[in-house]
C-alpha atoms as a PDB file:
ATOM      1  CA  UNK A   1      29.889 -28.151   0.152  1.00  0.00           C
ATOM      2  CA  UNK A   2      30.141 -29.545   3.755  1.00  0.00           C
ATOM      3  CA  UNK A   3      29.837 -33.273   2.569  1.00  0.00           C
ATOM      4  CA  UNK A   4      32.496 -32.601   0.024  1.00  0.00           C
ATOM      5  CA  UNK A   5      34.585 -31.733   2.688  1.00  0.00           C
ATOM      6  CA  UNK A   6      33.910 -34.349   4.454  1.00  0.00           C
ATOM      7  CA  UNK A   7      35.009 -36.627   1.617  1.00  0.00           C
ATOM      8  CA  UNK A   8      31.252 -37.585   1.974  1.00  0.00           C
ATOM      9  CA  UNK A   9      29.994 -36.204  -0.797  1.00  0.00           C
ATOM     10  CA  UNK A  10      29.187 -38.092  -4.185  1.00  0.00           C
ATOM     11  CA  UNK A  11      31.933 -38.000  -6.921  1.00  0.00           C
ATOM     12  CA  UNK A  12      29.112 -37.810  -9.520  1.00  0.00           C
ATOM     13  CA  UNK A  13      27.627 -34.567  -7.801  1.00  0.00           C
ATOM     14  CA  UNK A  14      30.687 -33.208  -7.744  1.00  0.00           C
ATOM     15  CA  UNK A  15      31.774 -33.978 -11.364  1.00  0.00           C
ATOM     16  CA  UNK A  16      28.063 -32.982 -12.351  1.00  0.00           C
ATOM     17  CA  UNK A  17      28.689 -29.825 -10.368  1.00  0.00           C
ATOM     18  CA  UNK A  18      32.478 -29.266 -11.963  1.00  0.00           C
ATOM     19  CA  UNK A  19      30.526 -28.956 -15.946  1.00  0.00           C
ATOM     20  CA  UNK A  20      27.540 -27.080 -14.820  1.00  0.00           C
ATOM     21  CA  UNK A  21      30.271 -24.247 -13.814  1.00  0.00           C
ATOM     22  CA  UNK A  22      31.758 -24.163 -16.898  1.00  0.00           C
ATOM     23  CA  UNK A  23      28.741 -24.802 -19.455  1.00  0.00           C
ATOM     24  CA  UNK A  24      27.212 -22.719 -21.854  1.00  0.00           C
ATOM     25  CA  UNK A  25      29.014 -18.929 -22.673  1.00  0.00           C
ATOM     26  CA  UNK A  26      31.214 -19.575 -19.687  1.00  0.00           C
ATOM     27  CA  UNK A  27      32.867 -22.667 -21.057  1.00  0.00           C
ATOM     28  CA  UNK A  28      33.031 -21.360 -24.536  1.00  0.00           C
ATOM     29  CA  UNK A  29      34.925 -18.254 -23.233  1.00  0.00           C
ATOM     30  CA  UNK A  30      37.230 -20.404 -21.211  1.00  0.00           C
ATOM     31  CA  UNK A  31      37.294 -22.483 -23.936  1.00  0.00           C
ATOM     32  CA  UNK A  32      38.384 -19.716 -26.606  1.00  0.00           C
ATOM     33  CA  UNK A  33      41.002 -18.537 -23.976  1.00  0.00           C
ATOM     34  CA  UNK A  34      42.724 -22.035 -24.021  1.00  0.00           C
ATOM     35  CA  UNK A  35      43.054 -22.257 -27.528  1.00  0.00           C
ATOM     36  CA  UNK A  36      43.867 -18.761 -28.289  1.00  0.00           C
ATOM     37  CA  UNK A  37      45.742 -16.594 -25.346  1.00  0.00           C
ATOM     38  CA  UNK A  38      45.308 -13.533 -27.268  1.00  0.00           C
ATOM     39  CA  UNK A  39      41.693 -13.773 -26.426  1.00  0.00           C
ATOM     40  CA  UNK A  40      42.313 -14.199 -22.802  1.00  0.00           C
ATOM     41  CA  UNK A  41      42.937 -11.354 -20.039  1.00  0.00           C
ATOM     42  CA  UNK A  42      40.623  -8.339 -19.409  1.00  0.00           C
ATOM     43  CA  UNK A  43      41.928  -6.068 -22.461  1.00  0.00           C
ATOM     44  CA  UNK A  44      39.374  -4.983 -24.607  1.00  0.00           C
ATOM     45  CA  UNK A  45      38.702  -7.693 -27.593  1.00  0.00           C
ATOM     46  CA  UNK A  46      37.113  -6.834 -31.172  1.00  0.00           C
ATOM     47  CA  UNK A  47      33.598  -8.412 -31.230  1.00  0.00           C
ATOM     48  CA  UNK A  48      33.649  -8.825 -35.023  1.00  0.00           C
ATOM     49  CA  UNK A  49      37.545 -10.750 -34.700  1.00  0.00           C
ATOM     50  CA  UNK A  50      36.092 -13.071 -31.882  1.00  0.00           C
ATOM     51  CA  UNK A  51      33.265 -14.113 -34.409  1.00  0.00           C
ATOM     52  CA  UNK A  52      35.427 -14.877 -36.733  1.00  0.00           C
ATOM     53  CA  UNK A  53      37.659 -16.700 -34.405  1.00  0.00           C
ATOM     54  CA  UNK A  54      34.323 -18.893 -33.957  1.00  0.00           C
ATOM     55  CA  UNK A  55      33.836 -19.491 -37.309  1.00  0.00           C
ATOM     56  CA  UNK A  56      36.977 -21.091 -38.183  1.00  0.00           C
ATOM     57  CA  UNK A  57      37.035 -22.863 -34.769  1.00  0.00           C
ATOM     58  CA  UNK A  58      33.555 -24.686 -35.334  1.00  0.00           C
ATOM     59  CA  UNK A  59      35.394 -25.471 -39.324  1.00  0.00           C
ATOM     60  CA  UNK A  60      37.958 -26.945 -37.913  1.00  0.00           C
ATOM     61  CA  UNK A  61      36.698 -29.206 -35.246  1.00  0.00           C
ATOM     62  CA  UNK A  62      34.036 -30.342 -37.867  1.00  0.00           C
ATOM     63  CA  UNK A  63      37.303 -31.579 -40.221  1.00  0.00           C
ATOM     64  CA  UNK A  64      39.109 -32.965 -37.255  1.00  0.00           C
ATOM     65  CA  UNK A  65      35.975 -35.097 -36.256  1.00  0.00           C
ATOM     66  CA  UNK A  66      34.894 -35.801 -39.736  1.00  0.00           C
ATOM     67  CA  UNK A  67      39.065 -36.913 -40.097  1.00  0.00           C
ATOM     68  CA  UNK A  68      39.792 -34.573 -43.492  1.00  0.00           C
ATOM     69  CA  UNK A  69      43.496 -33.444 -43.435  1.00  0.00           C
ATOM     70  CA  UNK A  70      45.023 -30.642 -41.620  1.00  0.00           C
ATOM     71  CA  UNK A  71      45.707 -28.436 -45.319  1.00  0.00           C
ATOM     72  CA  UNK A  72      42.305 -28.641 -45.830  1.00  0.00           C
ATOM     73  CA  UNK A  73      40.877 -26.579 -42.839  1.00  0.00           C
ATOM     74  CA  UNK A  74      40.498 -23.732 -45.040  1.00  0.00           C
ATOM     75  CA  UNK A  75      37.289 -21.933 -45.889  1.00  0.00           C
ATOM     76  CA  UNK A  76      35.948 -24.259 -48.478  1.00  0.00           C
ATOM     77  CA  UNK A  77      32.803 -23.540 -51.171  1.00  0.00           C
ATOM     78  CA  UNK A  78      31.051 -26.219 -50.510  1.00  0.00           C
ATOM     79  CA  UNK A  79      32.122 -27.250 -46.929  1.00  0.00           C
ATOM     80  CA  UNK A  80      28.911 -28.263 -45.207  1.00  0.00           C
ATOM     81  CA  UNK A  81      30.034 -27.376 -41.794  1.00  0.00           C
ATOM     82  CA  UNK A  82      27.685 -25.048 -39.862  1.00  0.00           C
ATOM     83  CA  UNK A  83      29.755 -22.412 -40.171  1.00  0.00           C
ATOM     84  CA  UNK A  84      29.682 -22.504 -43.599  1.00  0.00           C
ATOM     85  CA  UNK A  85      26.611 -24.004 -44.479  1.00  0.00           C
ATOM     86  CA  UNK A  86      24.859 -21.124 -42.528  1.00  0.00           C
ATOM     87  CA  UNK A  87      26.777 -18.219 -42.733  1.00  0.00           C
ATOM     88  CA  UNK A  88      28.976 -18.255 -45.878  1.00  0.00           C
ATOM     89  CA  UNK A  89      27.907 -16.220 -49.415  1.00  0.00           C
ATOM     90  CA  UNK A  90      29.963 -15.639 -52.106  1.00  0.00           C
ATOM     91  CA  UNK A  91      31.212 -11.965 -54.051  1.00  0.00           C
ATOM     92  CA  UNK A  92      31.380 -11.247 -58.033  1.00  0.00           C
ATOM     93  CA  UNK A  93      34.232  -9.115 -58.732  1.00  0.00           C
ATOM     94  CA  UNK A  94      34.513  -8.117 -61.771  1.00  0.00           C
ATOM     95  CA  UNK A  95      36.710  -5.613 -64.175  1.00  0.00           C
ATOM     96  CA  UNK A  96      34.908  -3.749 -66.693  1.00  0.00           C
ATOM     97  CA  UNK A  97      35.637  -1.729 -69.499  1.00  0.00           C
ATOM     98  CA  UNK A  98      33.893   1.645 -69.554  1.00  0.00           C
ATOM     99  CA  UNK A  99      33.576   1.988 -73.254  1.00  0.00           C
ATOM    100  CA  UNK A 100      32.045  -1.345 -74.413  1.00  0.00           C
ATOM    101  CA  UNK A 101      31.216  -2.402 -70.769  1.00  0.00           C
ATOM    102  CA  UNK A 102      32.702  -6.071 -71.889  1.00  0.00           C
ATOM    103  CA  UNK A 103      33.845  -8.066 -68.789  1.00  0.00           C
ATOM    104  CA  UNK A 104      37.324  -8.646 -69.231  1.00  0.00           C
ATOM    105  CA  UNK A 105      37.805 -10.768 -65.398  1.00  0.00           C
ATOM    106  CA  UNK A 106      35.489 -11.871 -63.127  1.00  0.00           C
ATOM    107  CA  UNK A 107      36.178 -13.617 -60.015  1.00  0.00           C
ATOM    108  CA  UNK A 108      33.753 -15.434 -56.950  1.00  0.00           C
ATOM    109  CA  UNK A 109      35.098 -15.597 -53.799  1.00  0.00           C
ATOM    110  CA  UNK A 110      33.393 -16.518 -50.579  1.00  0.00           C
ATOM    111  CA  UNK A 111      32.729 -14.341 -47.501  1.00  0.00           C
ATOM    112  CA  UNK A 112      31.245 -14.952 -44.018  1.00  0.00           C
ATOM    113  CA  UNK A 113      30.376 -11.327 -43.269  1.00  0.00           C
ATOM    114  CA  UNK A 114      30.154  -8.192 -45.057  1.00  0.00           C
ATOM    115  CA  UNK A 115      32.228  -5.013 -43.204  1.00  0.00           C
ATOM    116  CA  UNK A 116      30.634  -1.876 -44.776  1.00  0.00           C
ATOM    117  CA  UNK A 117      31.835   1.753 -44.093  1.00  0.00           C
ATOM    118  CA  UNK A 118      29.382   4.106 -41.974  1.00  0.00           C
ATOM    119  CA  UNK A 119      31.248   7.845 -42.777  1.00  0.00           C
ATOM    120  CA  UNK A 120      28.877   9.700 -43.777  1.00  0.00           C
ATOM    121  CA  UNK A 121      25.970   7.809 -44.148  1.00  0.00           C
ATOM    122  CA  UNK A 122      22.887   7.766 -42.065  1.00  0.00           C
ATOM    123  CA  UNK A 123      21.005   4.695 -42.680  1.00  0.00           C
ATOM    124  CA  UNK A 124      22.229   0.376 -43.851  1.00  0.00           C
ATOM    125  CA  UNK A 125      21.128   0.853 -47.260  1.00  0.00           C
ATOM    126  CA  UNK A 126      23.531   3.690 -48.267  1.00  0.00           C
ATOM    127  CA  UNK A 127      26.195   1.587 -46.455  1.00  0.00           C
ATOM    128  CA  UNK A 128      25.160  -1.247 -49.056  1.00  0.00           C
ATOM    129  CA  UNK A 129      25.009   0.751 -51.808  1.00  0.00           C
ATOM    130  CA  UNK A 130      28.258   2.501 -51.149  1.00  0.00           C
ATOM    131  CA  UNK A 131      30.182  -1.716 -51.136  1.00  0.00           C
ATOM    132  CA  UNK A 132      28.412  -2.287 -54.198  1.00  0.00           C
ATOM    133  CA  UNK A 133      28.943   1.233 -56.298  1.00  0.00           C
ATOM    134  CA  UNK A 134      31.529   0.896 -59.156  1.00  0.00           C
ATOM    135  CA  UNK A 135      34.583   2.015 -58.577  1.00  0.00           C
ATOM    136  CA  UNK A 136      37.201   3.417 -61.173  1.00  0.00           C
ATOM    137  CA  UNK A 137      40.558   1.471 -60.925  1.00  0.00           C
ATOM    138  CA  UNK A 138      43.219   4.310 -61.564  1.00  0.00           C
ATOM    139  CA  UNK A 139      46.215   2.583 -60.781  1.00  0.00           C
ATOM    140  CA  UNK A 140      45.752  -0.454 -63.529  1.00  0.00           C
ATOM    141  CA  UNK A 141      47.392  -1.450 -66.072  1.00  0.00           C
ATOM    142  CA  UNK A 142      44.199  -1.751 -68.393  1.00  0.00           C
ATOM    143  CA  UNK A 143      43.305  -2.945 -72.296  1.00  0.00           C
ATOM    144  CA  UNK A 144      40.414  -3.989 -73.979  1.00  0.00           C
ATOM    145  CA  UNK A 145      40.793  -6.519 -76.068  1.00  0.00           C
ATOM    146  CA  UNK A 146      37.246  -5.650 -78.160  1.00  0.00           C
ATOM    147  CA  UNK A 147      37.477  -2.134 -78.428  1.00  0.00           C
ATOM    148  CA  UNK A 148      40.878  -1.206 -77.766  1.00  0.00           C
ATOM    149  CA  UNK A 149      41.041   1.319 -74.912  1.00  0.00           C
ATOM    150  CA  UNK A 150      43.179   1.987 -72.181  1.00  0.00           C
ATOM    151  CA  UNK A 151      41.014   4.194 -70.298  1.00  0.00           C
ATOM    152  CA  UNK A 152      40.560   3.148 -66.601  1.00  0.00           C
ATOM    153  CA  UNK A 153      38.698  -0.253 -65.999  1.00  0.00           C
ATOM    154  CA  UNK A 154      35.759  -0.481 -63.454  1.00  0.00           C
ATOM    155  CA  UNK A 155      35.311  -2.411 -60.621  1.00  0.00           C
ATOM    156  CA  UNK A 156      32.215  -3.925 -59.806  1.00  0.00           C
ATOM    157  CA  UNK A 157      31.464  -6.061 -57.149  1.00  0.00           C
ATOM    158  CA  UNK A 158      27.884  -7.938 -56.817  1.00  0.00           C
ATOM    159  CA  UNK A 159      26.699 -10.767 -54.378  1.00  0.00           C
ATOM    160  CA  UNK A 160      26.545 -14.209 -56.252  1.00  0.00           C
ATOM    161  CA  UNK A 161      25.165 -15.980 -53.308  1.00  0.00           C
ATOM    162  CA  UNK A 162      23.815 -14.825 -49.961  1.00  0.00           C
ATOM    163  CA  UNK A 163      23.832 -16.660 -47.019  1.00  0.00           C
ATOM    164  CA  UNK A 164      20.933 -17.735 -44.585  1.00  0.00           C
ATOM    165  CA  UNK A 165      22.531 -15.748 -41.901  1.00  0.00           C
ATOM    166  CA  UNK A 166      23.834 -12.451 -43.263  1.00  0.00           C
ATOM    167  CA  UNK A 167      26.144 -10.760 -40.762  1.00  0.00           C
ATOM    168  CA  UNK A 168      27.025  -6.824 -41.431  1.00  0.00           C
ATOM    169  CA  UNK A 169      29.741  -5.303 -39.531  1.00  0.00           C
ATOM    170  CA  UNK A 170      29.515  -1.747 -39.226  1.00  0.00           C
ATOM    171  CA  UNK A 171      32.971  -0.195 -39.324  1.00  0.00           C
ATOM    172  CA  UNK A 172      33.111   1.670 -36.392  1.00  0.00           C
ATOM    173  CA  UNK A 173      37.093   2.234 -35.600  1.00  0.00           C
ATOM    174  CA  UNK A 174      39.022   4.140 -37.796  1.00  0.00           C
ATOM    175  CA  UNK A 175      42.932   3.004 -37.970  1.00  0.00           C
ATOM    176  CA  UNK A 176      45.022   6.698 -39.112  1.00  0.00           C
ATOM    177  CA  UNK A 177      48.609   6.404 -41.154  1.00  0.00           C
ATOM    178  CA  UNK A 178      49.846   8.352 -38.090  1.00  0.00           C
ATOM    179  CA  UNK A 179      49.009   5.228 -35.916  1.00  0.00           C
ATOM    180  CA  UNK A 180      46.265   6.917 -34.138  1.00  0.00           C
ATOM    181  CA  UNK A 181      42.679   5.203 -33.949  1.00  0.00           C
ATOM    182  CA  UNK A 182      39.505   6.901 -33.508  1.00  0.00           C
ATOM    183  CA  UNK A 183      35.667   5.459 -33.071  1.00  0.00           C
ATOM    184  CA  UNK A 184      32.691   6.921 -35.382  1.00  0.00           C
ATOM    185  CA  UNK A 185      29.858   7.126 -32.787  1.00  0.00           C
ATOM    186  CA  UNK A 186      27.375   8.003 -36.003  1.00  0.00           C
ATOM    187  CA  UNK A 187      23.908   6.367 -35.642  1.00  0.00           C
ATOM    188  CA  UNK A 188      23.709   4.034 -38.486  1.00  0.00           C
ATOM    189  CA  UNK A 189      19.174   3.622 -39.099  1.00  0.00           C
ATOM    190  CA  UNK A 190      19.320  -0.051 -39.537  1.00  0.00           C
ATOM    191  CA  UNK A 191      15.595  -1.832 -40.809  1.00  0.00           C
ATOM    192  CA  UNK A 192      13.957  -5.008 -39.289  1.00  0.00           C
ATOM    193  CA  UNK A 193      13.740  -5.994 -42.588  1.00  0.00           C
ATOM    194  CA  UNK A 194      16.114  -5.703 -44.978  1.00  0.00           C
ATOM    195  CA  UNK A 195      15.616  -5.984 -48.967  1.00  0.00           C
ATOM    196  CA  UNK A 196      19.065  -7.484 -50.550  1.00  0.00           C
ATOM    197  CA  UNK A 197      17.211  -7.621 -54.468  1.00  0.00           C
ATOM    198  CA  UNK A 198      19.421  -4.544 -54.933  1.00  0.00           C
ATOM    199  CA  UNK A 199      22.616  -6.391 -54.137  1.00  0.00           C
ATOM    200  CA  UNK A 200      22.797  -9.586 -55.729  1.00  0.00           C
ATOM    201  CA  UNK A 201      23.858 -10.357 -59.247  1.00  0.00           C
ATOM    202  CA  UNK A 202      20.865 -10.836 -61.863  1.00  0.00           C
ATOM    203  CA  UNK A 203      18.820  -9.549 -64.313  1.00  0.00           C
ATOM    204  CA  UNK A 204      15.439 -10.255 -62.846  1.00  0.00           C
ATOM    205  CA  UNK A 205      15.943 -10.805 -58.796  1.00  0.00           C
ATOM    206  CA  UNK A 206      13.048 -11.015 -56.948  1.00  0.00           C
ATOM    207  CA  UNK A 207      12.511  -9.047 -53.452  1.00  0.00           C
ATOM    208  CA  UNK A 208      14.809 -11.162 -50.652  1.00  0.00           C
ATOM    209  CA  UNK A 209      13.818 -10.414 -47.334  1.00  0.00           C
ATOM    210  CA  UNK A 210      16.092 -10.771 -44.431  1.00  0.00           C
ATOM    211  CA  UNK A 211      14.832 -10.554 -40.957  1.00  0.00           C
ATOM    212  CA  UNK A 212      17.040  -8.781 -37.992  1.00  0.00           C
ATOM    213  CA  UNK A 213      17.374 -11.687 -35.171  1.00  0.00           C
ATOM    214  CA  UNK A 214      20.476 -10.348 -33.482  1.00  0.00           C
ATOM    215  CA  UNK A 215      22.548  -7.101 -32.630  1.00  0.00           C
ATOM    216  CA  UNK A 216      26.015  -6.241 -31.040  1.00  0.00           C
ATOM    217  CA  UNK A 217      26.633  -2.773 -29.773  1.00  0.00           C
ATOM    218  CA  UNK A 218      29.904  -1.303 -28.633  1.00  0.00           C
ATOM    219  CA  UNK A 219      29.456   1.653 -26.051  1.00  0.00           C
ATOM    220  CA  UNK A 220      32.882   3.416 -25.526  1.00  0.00           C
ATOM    221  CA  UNK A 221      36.449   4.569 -26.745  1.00  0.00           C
ATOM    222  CA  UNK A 222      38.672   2.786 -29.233  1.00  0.00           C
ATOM    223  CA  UNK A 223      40.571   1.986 -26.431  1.00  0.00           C
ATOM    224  CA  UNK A 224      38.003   1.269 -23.730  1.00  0.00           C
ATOM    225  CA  UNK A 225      34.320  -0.076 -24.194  1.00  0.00           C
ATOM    226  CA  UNK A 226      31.775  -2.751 -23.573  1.00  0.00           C
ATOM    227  CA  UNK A 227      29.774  -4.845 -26.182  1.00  0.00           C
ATOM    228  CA  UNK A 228      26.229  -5.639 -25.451  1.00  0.00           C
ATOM    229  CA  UNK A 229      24.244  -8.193 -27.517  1.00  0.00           C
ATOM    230  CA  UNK A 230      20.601  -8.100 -28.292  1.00  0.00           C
ATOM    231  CA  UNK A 231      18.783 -11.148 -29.415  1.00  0.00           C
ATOM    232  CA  UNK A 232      15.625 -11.649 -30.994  1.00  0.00           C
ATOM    233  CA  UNK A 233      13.781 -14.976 -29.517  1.00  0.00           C
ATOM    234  CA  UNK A 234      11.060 -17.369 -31.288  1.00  0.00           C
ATOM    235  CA  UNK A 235       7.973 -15.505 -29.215  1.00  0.00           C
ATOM    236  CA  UNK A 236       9.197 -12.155 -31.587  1.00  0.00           C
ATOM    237  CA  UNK A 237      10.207 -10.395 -28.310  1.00  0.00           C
ATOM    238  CA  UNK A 238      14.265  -8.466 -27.907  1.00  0.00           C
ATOM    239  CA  UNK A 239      16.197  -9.073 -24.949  1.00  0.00           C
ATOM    240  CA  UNK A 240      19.371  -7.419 -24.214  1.00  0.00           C
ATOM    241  CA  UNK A 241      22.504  -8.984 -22.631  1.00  0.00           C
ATOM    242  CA  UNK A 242      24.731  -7.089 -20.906  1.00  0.00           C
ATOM    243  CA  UNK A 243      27.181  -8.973 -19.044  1.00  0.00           C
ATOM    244  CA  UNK A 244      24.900 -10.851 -16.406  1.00  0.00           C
ATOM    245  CA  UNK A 245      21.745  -8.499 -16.962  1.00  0.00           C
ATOM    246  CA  UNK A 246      19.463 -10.092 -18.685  1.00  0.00           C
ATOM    247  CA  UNK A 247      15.903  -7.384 -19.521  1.00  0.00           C
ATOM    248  CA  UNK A 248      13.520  -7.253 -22.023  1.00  0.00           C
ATOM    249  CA  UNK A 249      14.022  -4.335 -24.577  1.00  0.00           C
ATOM    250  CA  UNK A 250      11.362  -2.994 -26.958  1.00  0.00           C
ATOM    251  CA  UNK A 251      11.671  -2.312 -30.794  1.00  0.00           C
ATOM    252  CA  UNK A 252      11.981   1.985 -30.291  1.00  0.00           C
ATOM    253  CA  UNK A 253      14.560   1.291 -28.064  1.00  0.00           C
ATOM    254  CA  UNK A 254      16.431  -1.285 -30.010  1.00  0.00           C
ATOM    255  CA  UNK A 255      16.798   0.555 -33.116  1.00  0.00           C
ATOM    256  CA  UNK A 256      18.472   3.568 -31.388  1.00  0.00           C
ATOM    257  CA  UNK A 257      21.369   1.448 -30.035  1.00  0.00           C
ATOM    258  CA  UNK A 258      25.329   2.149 -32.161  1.00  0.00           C
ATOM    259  CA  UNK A 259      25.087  -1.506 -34.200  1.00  0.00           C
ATOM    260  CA  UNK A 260      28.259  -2.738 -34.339  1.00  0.00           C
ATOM    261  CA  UNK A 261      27.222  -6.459 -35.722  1.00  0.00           C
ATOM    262  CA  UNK A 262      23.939  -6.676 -37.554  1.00  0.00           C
ATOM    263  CA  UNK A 263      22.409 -10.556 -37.911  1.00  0.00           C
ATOM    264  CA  UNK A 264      19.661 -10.842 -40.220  1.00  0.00           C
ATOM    265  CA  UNK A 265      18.418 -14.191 -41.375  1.00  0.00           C
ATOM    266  CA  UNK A 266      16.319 -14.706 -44.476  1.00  0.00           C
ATOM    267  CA  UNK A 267      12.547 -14.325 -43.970  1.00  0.00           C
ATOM    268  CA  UNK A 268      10.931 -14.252 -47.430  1.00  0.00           C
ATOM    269  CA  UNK A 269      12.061 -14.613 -51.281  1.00  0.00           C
ATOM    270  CA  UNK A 270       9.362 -13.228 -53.418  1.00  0.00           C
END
């Protein structure tokens, strides 16, 4: 500092100095704050809107640099961005009749994460199972062409494709038609490993094994809170990250903390 001040000091130290201030998480959150302002300031931000507010950023600079038109910077199927490429599966919606069970409309669409509801469940795989149960469509205008009734259709949704990265979102803040917001504080049991054969569309699936490599937790109020992250690293060991604190954290411990984001990647298709 004293041979900067001097106008001594090298201009190469100096610039060399300038990045290492503002590499790593540091530049990407000054980086996030220049591009969106809603992001910046010291308000409490959703963890699970930020991630997606990374997705579509890493989309888009891989279009601009790969020059593809503006109108195109949409979530495409087969966009081989990193974004994409890693962390986008696809849903199979489908309307059913619940007479002759034909499938009168069936639709894929992609998704990047899966937000499940926690109410009154205690563990991940009831959250699954409740976002894939059927679910009776009363408000539809409904016919079936084969057998002819007009009872109410059935809604089934199914994964088509699953990603190599499949992030859960654990829906934690309740939004109330009165405008009030509240935060389920429930402890959600979530596995190491996770089984997805259950989930995905197909008459003979075969176990898929996903393996937990990453957690955010939110401790707090709707209103007030802090996220900490908790990352699984190549020697099998979880550290936790909270803020500037950096400690080692064992297995018990992990799996008693309020998951917010879940990160599992796949491990093992049998």
């Amino acid at each position: 500092p004293e041979l900067i001040k001097n106008g001594e000091g090298d201009s190469n130290e100096t610039n060399s100095r300038s990045r290492d201030e503002y590499s790593g998480f540091i530049g990407l959150l000054v980086s996030s704050w220049k591009i969106n302002e809603n992001l910046a300031g010291y308000f409490q931000q959703d963890a699970h809107e930020y991630w997606q507010f990374l997705l579509n950023q890493l989309h888009s600079d891989y279009m601009v640099s790969h020059n593809k038109p503006p109108d195109e910077t949409n979530f495409a199927e087969l966009c081989d961005c990193i974004a994409h490429s890693t962390f986008q599966g696809s849903l199979k919606s489908s309307i059913v009749c619940p007479e002759c069970q034909m499938d009168s409309k069936t639709t894929t669409d992609p998704f990047m994460d899966l937000s499940l509801d926690i109410k009154d469940k205690s563990n991940l795989y009831e959250c699954l199972d409740s976002f894939h149960k059927m679910e009776q469509l009363h408000d539809f205008n409904y016919h079936c062409d084969r057998c002819n009734t007009t009872q109410n259709a059935i809604k089934r949704l199914i994964i088509h494709k699953l990603p190599a990265v499949l992030v859960l979102q654990l829906k934690r803040f309740e939004h109330h038609l009165n405008g009030n917001s509240a935060k389920l504080n429930d402890i959600v049991e979530f596995p190491l490993f996770l089984n997805m054969r259950n989930y995905c569309d197909g008459d003979d699936v075969p176990d898929i094994i996903f393996e937990l490599i990453g957690i955010i937790a939110h401790r707090g109020t709707v209103n007030e809170g802090h996220y900490i992250a908790f990352t699984k690293v190549t020697t099998g060991h979880w550290f936790k990250f909270n803020d500037s604190m950096v400690s080692s954290i064992t297995e018990e411990e992990l799996l008693q903390e309020q998951a917010y984001l879940l990160f599992y990647v796949v491990n093992q298709v049998n």
